[in-house]
Structures are given as structure tokens and as C-alpha cells.
Protein backbone atom coordinates (compact mmCIF):
# COMPACT_ATOMS: atom_id res chain seq x y z
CA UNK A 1 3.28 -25.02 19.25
CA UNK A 2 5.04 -21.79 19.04
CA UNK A 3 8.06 -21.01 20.96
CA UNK A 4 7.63 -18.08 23.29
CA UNK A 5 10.46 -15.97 23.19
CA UNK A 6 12.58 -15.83 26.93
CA UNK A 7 11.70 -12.71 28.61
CA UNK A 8 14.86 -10.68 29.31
CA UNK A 9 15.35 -9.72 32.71
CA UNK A 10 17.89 -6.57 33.35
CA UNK A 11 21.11 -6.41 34.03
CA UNK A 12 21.96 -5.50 38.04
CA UNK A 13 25.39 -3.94 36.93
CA UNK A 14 23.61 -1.93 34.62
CA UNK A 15 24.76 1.51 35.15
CA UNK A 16 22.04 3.64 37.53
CA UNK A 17 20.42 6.50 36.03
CA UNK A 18 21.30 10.05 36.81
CA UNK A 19 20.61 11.31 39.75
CA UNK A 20 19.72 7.81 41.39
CA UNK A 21 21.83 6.06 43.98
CA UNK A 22 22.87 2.31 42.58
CA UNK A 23 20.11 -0.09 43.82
CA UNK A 24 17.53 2.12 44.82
CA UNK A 25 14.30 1.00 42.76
CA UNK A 26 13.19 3.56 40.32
CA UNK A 27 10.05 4.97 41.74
CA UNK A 28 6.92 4.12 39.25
CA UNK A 29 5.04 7.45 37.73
CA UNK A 30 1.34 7.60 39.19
CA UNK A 31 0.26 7.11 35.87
CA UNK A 32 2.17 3.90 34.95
CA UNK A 33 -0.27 1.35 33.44
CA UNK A 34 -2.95 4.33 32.08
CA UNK A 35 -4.53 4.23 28.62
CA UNK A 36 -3.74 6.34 26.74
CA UNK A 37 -7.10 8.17 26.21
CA UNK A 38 -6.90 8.44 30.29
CA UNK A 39 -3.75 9.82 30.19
CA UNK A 40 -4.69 12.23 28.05
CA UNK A 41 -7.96 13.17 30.09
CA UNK A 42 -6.07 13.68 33.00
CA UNK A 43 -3.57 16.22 31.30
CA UNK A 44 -6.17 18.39 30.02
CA UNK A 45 -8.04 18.31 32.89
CA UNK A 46 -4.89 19.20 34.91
CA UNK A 47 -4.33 22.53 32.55
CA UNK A 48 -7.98 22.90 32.78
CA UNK A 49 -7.77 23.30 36.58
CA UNK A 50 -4.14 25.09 36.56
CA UNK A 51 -5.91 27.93 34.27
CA UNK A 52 -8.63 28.06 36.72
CA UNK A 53 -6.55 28.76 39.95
CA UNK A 54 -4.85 31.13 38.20
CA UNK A 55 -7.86 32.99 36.46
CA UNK A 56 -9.02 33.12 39.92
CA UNK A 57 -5.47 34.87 41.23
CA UNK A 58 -6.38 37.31 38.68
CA UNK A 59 -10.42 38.06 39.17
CA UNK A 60 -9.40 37.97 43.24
CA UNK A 61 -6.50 40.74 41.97
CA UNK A 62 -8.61 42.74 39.87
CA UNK A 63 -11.64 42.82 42.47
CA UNK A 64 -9.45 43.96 45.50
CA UNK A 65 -8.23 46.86 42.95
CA UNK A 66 -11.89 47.88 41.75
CA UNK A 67 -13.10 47.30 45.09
CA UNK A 68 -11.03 49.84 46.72
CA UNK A 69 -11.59 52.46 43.87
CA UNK A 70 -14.74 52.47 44.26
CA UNK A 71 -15.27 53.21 47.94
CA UNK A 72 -12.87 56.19 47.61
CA UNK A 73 -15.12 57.04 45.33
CA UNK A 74 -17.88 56.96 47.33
CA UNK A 75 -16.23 58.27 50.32
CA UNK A 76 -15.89 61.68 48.05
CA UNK A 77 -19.46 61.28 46.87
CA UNK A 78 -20.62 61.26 50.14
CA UNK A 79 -19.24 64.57 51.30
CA UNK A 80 -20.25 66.18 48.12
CA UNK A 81 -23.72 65.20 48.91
CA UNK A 82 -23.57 66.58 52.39
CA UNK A 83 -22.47 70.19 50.80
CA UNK A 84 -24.65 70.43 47.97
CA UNK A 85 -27.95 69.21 50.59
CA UNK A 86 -27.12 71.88 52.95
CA UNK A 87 -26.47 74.59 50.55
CA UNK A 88 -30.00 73.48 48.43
CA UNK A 89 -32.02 73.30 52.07
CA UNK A 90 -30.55 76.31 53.24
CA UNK A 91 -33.94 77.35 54.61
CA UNK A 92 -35.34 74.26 56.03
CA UNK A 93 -35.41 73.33 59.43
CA UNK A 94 -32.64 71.75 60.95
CA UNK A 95 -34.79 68.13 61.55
CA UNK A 96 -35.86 68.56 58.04
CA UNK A 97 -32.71 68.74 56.67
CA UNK A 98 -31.15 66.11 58.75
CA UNK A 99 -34.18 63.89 57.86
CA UNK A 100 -33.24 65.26 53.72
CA UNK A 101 -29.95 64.04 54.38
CA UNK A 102 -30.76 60.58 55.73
CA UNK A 103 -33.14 59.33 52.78
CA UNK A 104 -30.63 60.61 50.11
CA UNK A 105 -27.59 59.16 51.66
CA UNK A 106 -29.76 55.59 51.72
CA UNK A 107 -29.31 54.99 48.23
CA UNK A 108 -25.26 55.34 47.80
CA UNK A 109 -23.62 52.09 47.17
CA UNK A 110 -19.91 50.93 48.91
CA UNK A 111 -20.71 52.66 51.99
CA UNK A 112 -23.05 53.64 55.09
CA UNK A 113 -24.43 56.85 56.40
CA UNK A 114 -25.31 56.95 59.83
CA UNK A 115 -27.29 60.85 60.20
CA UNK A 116 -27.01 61.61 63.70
CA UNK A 117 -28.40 64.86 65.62
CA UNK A 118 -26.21 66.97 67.66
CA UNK A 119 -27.51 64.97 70.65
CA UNK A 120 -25.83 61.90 68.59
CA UNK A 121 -29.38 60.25 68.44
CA UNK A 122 -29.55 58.30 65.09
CA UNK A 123 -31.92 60.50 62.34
CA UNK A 124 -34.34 57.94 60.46
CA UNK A 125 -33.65 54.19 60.18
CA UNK A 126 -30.18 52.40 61.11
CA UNK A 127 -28.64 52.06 57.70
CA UNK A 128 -28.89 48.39 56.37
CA UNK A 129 -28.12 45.94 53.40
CA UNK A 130 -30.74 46.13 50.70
CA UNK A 131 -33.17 43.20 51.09
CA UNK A 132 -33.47 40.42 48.43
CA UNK A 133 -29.47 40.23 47.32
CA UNK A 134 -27.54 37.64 48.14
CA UNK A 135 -24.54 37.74 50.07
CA UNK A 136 -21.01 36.59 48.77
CA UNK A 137 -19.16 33.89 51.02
CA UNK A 138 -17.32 35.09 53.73
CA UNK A 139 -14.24 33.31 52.65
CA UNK A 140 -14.58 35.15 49.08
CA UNK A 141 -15.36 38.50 51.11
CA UNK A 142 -12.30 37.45 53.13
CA UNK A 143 -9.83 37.37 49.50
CA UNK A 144 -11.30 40.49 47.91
CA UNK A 145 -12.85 43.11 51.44
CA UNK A 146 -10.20 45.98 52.06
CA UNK A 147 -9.78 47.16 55.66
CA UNK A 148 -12.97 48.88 56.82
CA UNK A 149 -12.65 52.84 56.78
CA UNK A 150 -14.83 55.02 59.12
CA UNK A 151 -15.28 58.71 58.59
CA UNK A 152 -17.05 61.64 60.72
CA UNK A 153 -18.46 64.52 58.62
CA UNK A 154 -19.83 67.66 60.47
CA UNK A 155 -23.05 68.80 59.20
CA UNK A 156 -22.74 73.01 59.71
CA UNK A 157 -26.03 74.97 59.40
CA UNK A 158 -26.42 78.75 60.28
CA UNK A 159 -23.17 78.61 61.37
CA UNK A 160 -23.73 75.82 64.08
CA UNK A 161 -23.41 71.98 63.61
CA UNK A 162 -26.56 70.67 64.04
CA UNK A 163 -25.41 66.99 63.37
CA UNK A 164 -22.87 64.65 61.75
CA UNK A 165 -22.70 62.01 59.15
CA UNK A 166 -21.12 59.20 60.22
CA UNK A 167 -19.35 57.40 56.90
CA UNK A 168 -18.37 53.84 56.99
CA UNK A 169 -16.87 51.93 53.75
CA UNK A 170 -18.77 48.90 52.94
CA UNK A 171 -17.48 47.00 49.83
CA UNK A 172 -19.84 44.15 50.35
CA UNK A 173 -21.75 45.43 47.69
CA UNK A 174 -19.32 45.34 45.40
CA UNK A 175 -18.01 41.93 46.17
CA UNK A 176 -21.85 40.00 45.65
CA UNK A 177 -21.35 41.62 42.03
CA UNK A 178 -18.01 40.33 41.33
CA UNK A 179 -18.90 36.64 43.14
CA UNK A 180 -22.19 37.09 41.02
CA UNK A 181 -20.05 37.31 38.03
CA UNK A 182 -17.63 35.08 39.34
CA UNK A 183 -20.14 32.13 39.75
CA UNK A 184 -21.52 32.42 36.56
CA UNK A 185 -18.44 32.45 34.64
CA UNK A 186 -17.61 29.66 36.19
CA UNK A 187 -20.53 27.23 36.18
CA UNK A 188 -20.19 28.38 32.06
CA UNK A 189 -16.63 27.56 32.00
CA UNK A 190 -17.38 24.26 34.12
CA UNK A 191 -19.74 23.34 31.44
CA UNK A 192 -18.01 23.71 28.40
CA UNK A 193 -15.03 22.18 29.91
CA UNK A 194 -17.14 19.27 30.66
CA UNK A 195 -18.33 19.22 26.98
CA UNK A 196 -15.01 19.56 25.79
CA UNK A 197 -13.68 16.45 28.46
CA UNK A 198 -16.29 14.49 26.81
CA UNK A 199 -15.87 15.23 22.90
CA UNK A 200 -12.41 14.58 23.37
CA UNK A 201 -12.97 11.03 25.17
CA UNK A 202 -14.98 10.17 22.68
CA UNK A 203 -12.54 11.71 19.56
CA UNK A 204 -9.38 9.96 21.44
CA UNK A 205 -11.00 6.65 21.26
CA UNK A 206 -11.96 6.93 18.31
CA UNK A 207 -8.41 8.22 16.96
CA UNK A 208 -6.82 5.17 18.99
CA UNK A 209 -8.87 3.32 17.73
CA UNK A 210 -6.46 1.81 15.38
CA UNK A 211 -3.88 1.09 17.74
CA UNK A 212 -5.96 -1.70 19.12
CA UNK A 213 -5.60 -3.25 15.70
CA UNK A 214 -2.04 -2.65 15.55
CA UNK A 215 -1.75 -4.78 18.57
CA UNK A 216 -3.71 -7.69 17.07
CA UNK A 217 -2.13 -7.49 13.89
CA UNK A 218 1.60 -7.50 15.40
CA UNK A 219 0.11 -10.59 17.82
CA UNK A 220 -0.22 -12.16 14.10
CA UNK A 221 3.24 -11.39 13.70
CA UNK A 222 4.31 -12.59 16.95
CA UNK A 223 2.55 -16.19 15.72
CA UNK A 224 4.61 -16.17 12.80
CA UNK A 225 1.29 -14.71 10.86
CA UNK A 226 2.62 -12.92 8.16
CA UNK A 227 -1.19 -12.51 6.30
CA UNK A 228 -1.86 -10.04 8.58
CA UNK A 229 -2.39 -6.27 7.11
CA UNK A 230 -3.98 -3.12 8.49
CA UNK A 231 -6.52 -0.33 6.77
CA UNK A 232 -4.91 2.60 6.45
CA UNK A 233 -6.70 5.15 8.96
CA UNK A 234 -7.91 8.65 8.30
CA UNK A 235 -5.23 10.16 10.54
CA UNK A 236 -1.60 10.74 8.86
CA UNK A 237 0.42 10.02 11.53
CA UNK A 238 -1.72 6.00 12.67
CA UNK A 239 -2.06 5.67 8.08
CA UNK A 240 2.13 6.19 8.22
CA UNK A 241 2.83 3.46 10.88
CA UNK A 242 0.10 1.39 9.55
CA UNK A 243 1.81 1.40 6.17
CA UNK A 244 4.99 0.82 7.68
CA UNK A 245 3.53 -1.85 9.16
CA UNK A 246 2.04 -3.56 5.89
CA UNK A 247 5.34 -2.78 4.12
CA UNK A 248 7.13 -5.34 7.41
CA UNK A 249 4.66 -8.24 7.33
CA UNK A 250 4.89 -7.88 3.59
CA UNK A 251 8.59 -8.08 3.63
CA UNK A 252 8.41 -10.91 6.59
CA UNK A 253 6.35 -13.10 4.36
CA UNK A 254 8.44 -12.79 1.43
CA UNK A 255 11.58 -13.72 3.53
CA UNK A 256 9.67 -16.76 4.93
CA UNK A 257 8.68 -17.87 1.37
CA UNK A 258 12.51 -17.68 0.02
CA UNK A 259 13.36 -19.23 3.09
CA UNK A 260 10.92 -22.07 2.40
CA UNK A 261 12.35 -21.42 -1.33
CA UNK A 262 16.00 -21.85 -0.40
CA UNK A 263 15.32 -24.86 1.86
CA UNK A 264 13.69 -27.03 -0.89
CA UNK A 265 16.44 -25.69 -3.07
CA UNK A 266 18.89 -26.67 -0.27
CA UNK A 267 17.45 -30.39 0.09
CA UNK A 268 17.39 -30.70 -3.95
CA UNK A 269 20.89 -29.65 -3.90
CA UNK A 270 21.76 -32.54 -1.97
CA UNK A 271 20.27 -34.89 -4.10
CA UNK A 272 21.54 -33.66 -7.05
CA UNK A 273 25.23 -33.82 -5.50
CA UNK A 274 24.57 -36.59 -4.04
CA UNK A 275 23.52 -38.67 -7.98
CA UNK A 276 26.06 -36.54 -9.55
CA UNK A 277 28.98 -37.95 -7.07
CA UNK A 278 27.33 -41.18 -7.93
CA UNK A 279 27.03 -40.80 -11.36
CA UNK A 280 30.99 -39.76 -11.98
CA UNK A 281 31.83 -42.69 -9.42
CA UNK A 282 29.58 -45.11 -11.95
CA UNK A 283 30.99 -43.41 -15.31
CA UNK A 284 34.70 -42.19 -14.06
CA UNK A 285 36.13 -44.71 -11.53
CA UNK A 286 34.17 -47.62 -12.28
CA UNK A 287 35.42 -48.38 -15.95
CA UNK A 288 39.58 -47.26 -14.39
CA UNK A 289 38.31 -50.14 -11.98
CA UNK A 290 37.13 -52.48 -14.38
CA UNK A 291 40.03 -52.07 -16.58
CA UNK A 292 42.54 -52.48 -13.48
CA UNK A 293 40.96 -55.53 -12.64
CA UNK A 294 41.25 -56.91 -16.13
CA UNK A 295 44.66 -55.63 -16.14
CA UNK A 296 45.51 -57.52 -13.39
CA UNK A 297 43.73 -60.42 -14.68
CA UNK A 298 46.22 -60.42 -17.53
CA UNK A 299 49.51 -60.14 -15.65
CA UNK A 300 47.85 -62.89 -13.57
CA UNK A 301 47.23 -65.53 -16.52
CA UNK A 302 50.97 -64.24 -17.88
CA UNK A 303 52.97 -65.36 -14.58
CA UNK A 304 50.39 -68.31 -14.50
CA UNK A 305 52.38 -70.01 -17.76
CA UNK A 306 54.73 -72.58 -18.03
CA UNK A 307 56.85 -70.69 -20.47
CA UNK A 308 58.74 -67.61 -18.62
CA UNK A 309 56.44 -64.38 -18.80
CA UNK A 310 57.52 -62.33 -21.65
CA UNK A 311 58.80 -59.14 -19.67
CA UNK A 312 57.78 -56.28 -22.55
CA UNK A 313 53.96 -57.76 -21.89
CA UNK A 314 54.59 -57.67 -18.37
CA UNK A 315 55.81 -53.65 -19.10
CA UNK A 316 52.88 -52.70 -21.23
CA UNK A 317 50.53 -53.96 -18.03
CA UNK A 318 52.38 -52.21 -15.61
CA UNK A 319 52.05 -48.95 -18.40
CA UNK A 320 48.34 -49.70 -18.56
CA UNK A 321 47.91 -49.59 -14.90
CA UNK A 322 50.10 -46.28 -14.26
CA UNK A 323 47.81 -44.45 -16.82
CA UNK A 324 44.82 -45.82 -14.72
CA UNK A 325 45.75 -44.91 -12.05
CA UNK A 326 46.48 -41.42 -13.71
CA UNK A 327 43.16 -40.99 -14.67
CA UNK A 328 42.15 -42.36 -11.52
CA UNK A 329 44.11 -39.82 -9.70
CA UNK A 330 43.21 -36.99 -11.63
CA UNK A 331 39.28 -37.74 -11.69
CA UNK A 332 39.38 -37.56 -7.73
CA UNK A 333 41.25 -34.35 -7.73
CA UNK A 334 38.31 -33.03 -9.70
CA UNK A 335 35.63 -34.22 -7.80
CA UNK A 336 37.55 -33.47 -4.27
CA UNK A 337 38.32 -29.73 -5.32
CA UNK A 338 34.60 -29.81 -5.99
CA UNK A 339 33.89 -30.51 -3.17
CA UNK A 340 36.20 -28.35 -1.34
CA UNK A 341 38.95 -26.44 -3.35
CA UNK A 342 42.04 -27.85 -1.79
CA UNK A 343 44.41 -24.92 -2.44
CA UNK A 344 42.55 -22.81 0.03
CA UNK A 345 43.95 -21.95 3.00
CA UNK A 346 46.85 -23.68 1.49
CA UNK A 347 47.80 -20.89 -0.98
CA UNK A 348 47.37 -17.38 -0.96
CA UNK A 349 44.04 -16.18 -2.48
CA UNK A 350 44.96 -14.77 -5.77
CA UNK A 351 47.31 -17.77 -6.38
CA UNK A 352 43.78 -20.03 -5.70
CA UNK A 353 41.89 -18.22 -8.22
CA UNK A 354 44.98 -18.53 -10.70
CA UNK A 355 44.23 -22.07 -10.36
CA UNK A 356 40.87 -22.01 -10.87
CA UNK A 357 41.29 -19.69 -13.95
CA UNK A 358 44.02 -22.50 -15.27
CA UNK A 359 41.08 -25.09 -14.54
CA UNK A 360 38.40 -23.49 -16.44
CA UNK A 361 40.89 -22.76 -19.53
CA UNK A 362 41.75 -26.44 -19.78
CA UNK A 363 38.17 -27.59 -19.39
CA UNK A 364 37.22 -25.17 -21.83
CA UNK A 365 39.56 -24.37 -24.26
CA UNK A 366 37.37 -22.77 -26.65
CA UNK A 367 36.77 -19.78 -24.63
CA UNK A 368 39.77 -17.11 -23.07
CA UNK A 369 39.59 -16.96 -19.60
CA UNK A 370 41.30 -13.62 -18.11
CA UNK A 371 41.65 -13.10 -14.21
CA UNK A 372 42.96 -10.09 -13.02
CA UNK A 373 43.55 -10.50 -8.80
CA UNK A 374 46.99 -8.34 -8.27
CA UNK A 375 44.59 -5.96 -5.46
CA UNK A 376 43.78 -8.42 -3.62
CA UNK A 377 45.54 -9.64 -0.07
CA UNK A 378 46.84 -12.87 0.88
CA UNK A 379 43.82 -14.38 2.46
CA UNK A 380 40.63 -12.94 4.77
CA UNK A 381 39.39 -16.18 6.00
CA UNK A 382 37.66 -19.31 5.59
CA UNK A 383 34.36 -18.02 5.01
CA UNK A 384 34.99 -15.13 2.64
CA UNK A 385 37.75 -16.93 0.88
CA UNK A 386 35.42 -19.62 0.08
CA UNK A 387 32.45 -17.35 -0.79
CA UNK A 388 34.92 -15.15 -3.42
CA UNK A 389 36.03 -18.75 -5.05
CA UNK A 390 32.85 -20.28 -5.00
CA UNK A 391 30.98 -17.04 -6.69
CA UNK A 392 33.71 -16.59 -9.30
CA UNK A 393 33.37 -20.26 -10.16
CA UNK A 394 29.50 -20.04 -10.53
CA UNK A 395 29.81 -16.85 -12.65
CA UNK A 396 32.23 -18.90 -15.15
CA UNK A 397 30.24 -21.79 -15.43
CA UNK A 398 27.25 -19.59 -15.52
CA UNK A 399 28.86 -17.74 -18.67
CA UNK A 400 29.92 -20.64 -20.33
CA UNK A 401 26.96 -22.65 -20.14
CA UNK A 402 24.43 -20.67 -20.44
CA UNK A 403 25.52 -17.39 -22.26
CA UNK A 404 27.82 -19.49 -24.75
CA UNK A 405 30.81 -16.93 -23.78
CA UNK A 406 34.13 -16.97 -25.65
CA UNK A 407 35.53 -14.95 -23.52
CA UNK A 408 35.65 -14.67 -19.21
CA UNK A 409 37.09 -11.96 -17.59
CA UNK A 410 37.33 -11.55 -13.82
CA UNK A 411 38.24 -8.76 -11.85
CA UNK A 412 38.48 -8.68 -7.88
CA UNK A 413 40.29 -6.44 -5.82
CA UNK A 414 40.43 -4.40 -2.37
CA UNK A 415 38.83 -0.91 -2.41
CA UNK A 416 37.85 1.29 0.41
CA UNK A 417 37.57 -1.45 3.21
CA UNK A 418 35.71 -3.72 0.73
CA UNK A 419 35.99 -6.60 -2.06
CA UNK A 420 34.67 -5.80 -5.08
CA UNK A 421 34.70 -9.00 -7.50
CA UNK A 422 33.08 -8.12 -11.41
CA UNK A 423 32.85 -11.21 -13.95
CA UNK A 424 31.97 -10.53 -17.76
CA UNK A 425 31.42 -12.31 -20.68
CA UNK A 426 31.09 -11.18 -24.01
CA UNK A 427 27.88 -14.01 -24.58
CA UNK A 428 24.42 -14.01 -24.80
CA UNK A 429 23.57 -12.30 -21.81
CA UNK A 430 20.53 -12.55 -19.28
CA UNK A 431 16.91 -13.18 -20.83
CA UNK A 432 14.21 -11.25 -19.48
CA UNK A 433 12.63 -14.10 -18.29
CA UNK A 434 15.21 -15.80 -16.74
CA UNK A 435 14.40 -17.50 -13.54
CA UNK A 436 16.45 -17.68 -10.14
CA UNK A 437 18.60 -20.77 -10.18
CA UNK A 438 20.06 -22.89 -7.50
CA UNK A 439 23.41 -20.86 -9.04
CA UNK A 440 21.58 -17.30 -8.40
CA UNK A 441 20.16 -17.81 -5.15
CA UNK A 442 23.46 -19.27 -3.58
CA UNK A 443 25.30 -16.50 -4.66
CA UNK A 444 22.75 -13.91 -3.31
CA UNK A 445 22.47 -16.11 0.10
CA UNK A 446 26.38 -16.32 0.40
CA UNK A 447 27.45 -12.75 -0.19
CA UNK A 448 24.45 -11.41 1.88
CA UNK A 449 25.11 -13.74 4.66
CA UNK A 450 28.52 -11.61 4.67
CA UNK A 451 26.45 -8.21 4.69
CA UNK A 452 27.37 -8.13 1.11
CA UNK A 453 25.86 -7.08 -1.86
CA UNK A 454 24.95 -8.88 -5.69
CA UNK A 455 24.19 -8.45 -8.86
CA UNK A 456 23.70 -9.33 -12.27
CA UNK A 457 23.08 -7.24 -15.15
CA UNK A 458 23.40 -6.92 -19.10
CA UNK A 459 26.02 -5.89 -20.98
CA UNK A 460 26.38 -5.31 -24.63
CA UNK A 461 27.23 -7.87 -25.31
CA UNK A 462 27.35 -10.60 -22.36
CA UNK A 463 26.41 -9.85 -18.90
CA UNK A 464 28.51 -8.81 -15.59
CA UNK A 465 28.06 -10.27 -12.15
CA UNK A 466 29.19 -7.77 -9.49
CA UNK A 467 29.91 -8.38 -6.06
CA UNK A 468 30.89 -6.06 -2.53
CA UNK A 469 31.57 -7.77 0.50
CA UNK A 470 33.33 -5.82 3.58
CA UNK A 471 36.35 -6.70 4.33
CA UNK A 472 36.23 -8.50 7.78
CA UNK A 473 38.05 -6.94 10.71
CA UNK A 474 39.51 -10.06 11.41
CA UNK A 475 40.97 -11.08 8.19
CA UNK A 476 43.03 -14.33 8.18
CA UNK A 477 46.07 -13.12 6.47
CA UNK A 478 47.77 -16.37 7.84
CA UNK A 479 47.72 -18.04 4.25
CA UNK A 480 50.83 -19.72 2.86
CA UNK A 481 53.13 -17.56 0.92
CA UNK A 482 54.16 -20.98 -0.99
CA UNK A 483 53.43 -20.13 -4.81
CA UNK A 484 50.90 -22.21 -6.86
CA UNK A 485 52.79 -24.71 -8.92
């Protein structure tokens, strides 16, 4: 079963946001919990509708402006029309021209004319909207209608007035145009706002589409799935992140398979410590044993006698045993500082790798081992201490068994806030197809577990191992100042 990881809950005496008083909730947005195709619906439709109120502002703007130009300009029409009637009817009858007056001023636009006698009876037919047009609605004559304007115009025949036109603005005319425009633009604009609502529903699902797999393919993840991989998408952006994506569950699966790796190579390492301990207890101590216990055997039958023991037989035992016990001695320093180098934390560093150089020379004495440590400080813990000796030691035995190396030298020293270790050897350097040892991948896993950084490259001739680990900020630089012997 796989683990669920704890959910983490938030801190209270996390420090409140800007602006908000400490404990008061933040408020959630009206959106929270949208897709994010919806989301994106509802902000074009909001500039959809903000652009419509104000292209509105502006038609409403426009058609109070145009509306008022044109009844002054029909006010003036009006009066030339009056002039130019009387002066062309000069002759005709007063009723006649009256009546001339009347039918010509029906057909102006923006206003009214009311032809009246000079009894102030109406001439011809109260003046009236033309039939079949459609009226705006008041509340859009309301926005664009100017105040109403009402003018008296003598009519002056002969010298008398024989009547009066009575002029009254009315922009109503004006204002079913502009609502007839008005409407249609925006039915059109309706429509192809609709169509555009709709093309980009579908087009958003389909460009999010791949975030759906994104989800199942990090739910992989989340199972410890590593398998899992994504098609890269037409669109840049989604093909980016699902590369990015690939390039994580590729890199998760190879850590899982050197993890698998390094445990099998952990558990074999155990075993193979655990025969070799064996082995050296079997080969080393049990013969020093066997040979004590003969020894004793002997001093045993001497004392036994009748005659009194001879005492130079009696010193060459005792000699015998001393040397075993030498050897004894000095086989379970080896294996113990195998183990666990016993001058650490004992000594100061460089002094402990002195040692270790001294070891490897009298192990080895066909091959010059050179250690050069003078830059490095007293000590910077258990854990880095150990990691510097225990990759130094590695590299040696690395260059003498398997490169054939006559001669070792090792550099380490503190630069810049870091160690930097180098080992080379003038053998036979790394073969192409070498493969990552027990050796390898413990040095790699010990300097990386320390942030740290390895490797291993050809020389000409031999090969160099270089290592960088940061120094830590809290060194131990409580190591002994007592000198290796």
C-alpha cells in the first residue's frame, strides 16, 4: 500500500498578509474552484460586456451631438422655406399660399409645422409622425432627446400677416435612425461575440487538453510510477512543461534504479565484509592461536618433568609467545582501523592521513606514496573527516590494484569555503569500459550525500580522482593537537 503523504495544515502564527487584520479569514475569490476554460470564458465575456457599455457611452454621446445639429438645422430650413414660398407665391391668394405652405413644410424632418391663419385656426392637417416607422424606446429617447424648442414665425403678405408657422423641434426622427442602427449593430456584435465565446470554448479545451494528462501522469508519479511519460503537444508553452516533465520521471526512475543498485550493492557489501573478517580471523588469528596453544603445550610438558626445566627453553617459549602476540596485536590493529580508522577524532586530520600514507607505503613498498595536506585544518567533523579518509583510501587502493601505479600522489586542501582532495597515479588509467564498482559508487554516494561533487578522469599517464565538498559551517575543529607518533 502506498503511504499517503500528511497533509500540512498552516501555521496560525504565520504572519497575516498585507492589509489584513491577524485572524480574519481571507475572503475566497468568486471564482475559486473554476476551470480553467470557465475562467477564461468569464474574462472575455466580462471585456466583451465592459466594451459594450462603453461603446454605448459613446453612440448615446455622439447621437445627443448629431441630434441637436440637426434640428438647428432644420429650425433654419424652416424659415428659409417660409421666405422663399412667399416671395415665389407672391400673387396667390392668401388661403392658397397658407395651404402652399402647409404641404411643403409636411415633408421636413427633426421638426413640426403647425400653419395657422390669422384667426389661429390650424391650415390643412395637424402635423403627425409618418406612418409605418417604428418608434425608438422611450428610455433610449430619454438618453439621446434634447429639450424641446418651440418657435413662432410670422407669415407677412402684402404687407399684412396673414398667418404664422408655428415651429416645434422634434428629434424623434432622428433617434429611430440611430436606435435603428443601434439595434443592428448590436444583434451583429451579439452574434459574433457568441461565435467567438464558442470557438474559444471549444479551442481552450482543446489547448488544455493536455493538462488533464499532466495530472494523470504526475498521479503516476505520486504512486511511485516512474514509467509514466507525456506526448509532447502542439503548443510551445504545454510541449516545454511536458518535456520538463519527461526529463523528471526520467531522472526519478534512474534514481530509484541506483537506489535499488546501491542497496543490493549495500547488502553484498556486508557479506563480503562480513567472509573477509572471517576469512583473516581463519587465516591471521587462528594459526597465532594454534601456535600459542602449542606453545603453551610445550612450557606445560617442560615444568611437567622430573628434571628442573631448563630456563633458556623456558625463554625461547616465552620469546615465541611475545612475537605471537605481536603479530596478534598488529593483525587486529589492521582489521580494527579497517573498520574504523582509530586516529580520527583522535589526531588532527592531516596527521590521520600521514598515517594512512605511512600505511599504504609499508604495505606497498614498491610504489611512492606522496601526500601533500599542509592546507588543510585540524578537523571538520565526524562525517566529513571520515568521508576525506575513506575516499583517499579507496583512490590508493584503487591505483594500486587496478592501475598497477608506482607512484600515488594526494593532494587535499581548503580553498574558497571548500575541500578540494585530487589523487593521481602515474598507472594504467581508466578503461573505457570500466564498470561502476562497489569502490565508485561509495565514493559518489558519500561525497554527494555532503552536497559534494566527484570525479574520475584520465591522465597521461594514470588517472586523477577529484573531489569538492563544502566546508561545513559547523566544523569540529575540536581535534587533538597531540602529533601522530
Amino acid at each position: 500500500m502506498t503511504a499517503r503523504a500528511p497533509t500540512v495544515q498552516p501555521r496560525s502564527d504565520a504572519p497575516a498578509a498585507p492589509g489584513r487584520a491577524p485572524g480574519v479569514p481571507r475572503r475566497a475569490l468568486p471564482w475559486a474552484g473554476w476551470s480553467t476554460r470557465r475562467r477564461l470564458i468569464a474574462v472575455v465575456l466580462a471585456i466583451d460586456v465592459l466594451a459594450a457599455l462603453i461603446s454605448c457611452a459613446v453612440i448615446v454621446l455622439n447621437a445627443r451631438s448629431a441630434v441637436k445639429v440637426e434640428t438647428r438645422a432644420s429650425l433654419a430650413t424652416v424659415e428659409s422655406l417660409v421666405a422663399d414660398t412667399i416671395r415665389l407665391a407672391d400673387t396667390a391668394t392668401p388661403d392658397t399660399l397658407l395651404q402652399t405652405l402647409d404641404l411643403r413644410s409636411q415633408a421636413l424632418r427633426h421638426v413640426r409645422v403647425s400653419v395657422v391663419d390669422s384667426d389661429g385656426d390650424p391650415v390643412g392637417e395637424p402635423p403627425g409622425r409618418p406612418r409605418g416607422e417604428k418608434a425608438a424606446p422611450a428610455w433610449f429617447a430619454d438618453l439621446i432627446a434634447p429639450p424641446i424648442k418651440q418657435h413662432t414665425l410670422p407669415i407677412v403678405a402684402g404687407g399684412r400677416q396673414i398667418g404664422s408657422a408655428r415651429i416645434t423641434t422634434q428629434p424623434l426622427d432622428e433617434i429611430d435612425e440611430i436606435w435603428s442602427y443601434a439595434r443592428a449593430l448590436s444583434i451583429t456584435t451579439f452574434c459574433i461575440n457568441a461565435a467567438m465565446l464558442v470557438a474559444l470554448y471549444l479551442a481552450a479545451g482543446r489547448v488544455l487538453a493536455p493538462l488533464g494528462s499532466l495530472a494523470q501522469g504526475l498521479t503516476q508519479l505520486e504512486r511511485h510510477d516512474y514509467t509514466a511519460r507525456l506526448a509532447l503537444p502542439e503548443t510551445r508553452e504545454l510541449a516545454a512543461i511536458a518535456a520538463r516533465f519527461n526529463q523528471v520521471a526520467e531522472a526519478l526512475g534512474e534514481a530509484r534504479a541506483a537506489n535499488g543498485r546501491l542497496n543490493r550493492q549495500l547488502l553484498t557489501a556486508q557479506d563480503d565484509e562480513g567472509r573477509r573478517i572471517a576469512l583473516e580471523l581463519h587465516d591471521e588469528f587462528g594459526p597465532c592461536l594454534f601456535a600459542l596453544e602449542a606453545t603453551a603445550a610445550s612450557i606445560a610438558r617442560i615444568a611437567a618433568g622430573e628434571a628442573e626445566p631448563a630456563r633458556d627453553k623456558l625463554a625461547a617459549r616465552a620469546a615465541e609467545i611475545a612475537g605471537i602476540v605481536g603479530q596478534v596485536q598488529s593483525r587486529n590493529r589492521d582489521l580494527l582501523n579497517r573498520l574504523r580508522p582509530h586516529a580520527l577524532g583522535q589526531v588532527p586530520l592531516p596527521a590521520c592521513l600521514d598515517l594512512l600514507m605511512r600505511d599504504f607505503s609499508r604495505r606497498h613498498p614498491g610504489t611512492r606514496f606522496v601526500g601533500r595536506f599542509a592546507g588543510l585544518g585540524p578537523g571538520y567533523g565526524d562525517l566529513v573527516d571520515l568521508t576525506l579518509f575513506r575516499c583517499i583510501q579507496e583512490s590508493m587502493t584503487n591505483a594500486v590494484r587496478h592501475g598497477a601505479a608506482t607512484e600515488v600522489v594526494v593532494e587535499a586542501e581548503e580553498q574558497d569555503g571548500r575541500l578540494v582532495v585530487s589523487v593521481r597515479d602515474n598507472g594504467s588509467g581508466v578503461s573505457p569500459d570500466h564498470g561502476t564498482g562497489l569502490g565508485l559508487s561509495g565514493m559518489r554516494e558519500r561525497v554527494g550525500a555532503l552536497d559534494g561533487s566527484f570525479a574520475l578522469d584520465n591522465l597521461a599517464p594514470g588517472a586523477v580522482v577529484r573531489i569538492s565538498i563544502p566546508v561545513p559551517a559547523d566544523r569540529g575543529e575540536d581535534a587533538s593537537t597531540v602529533e601522530a607518533p
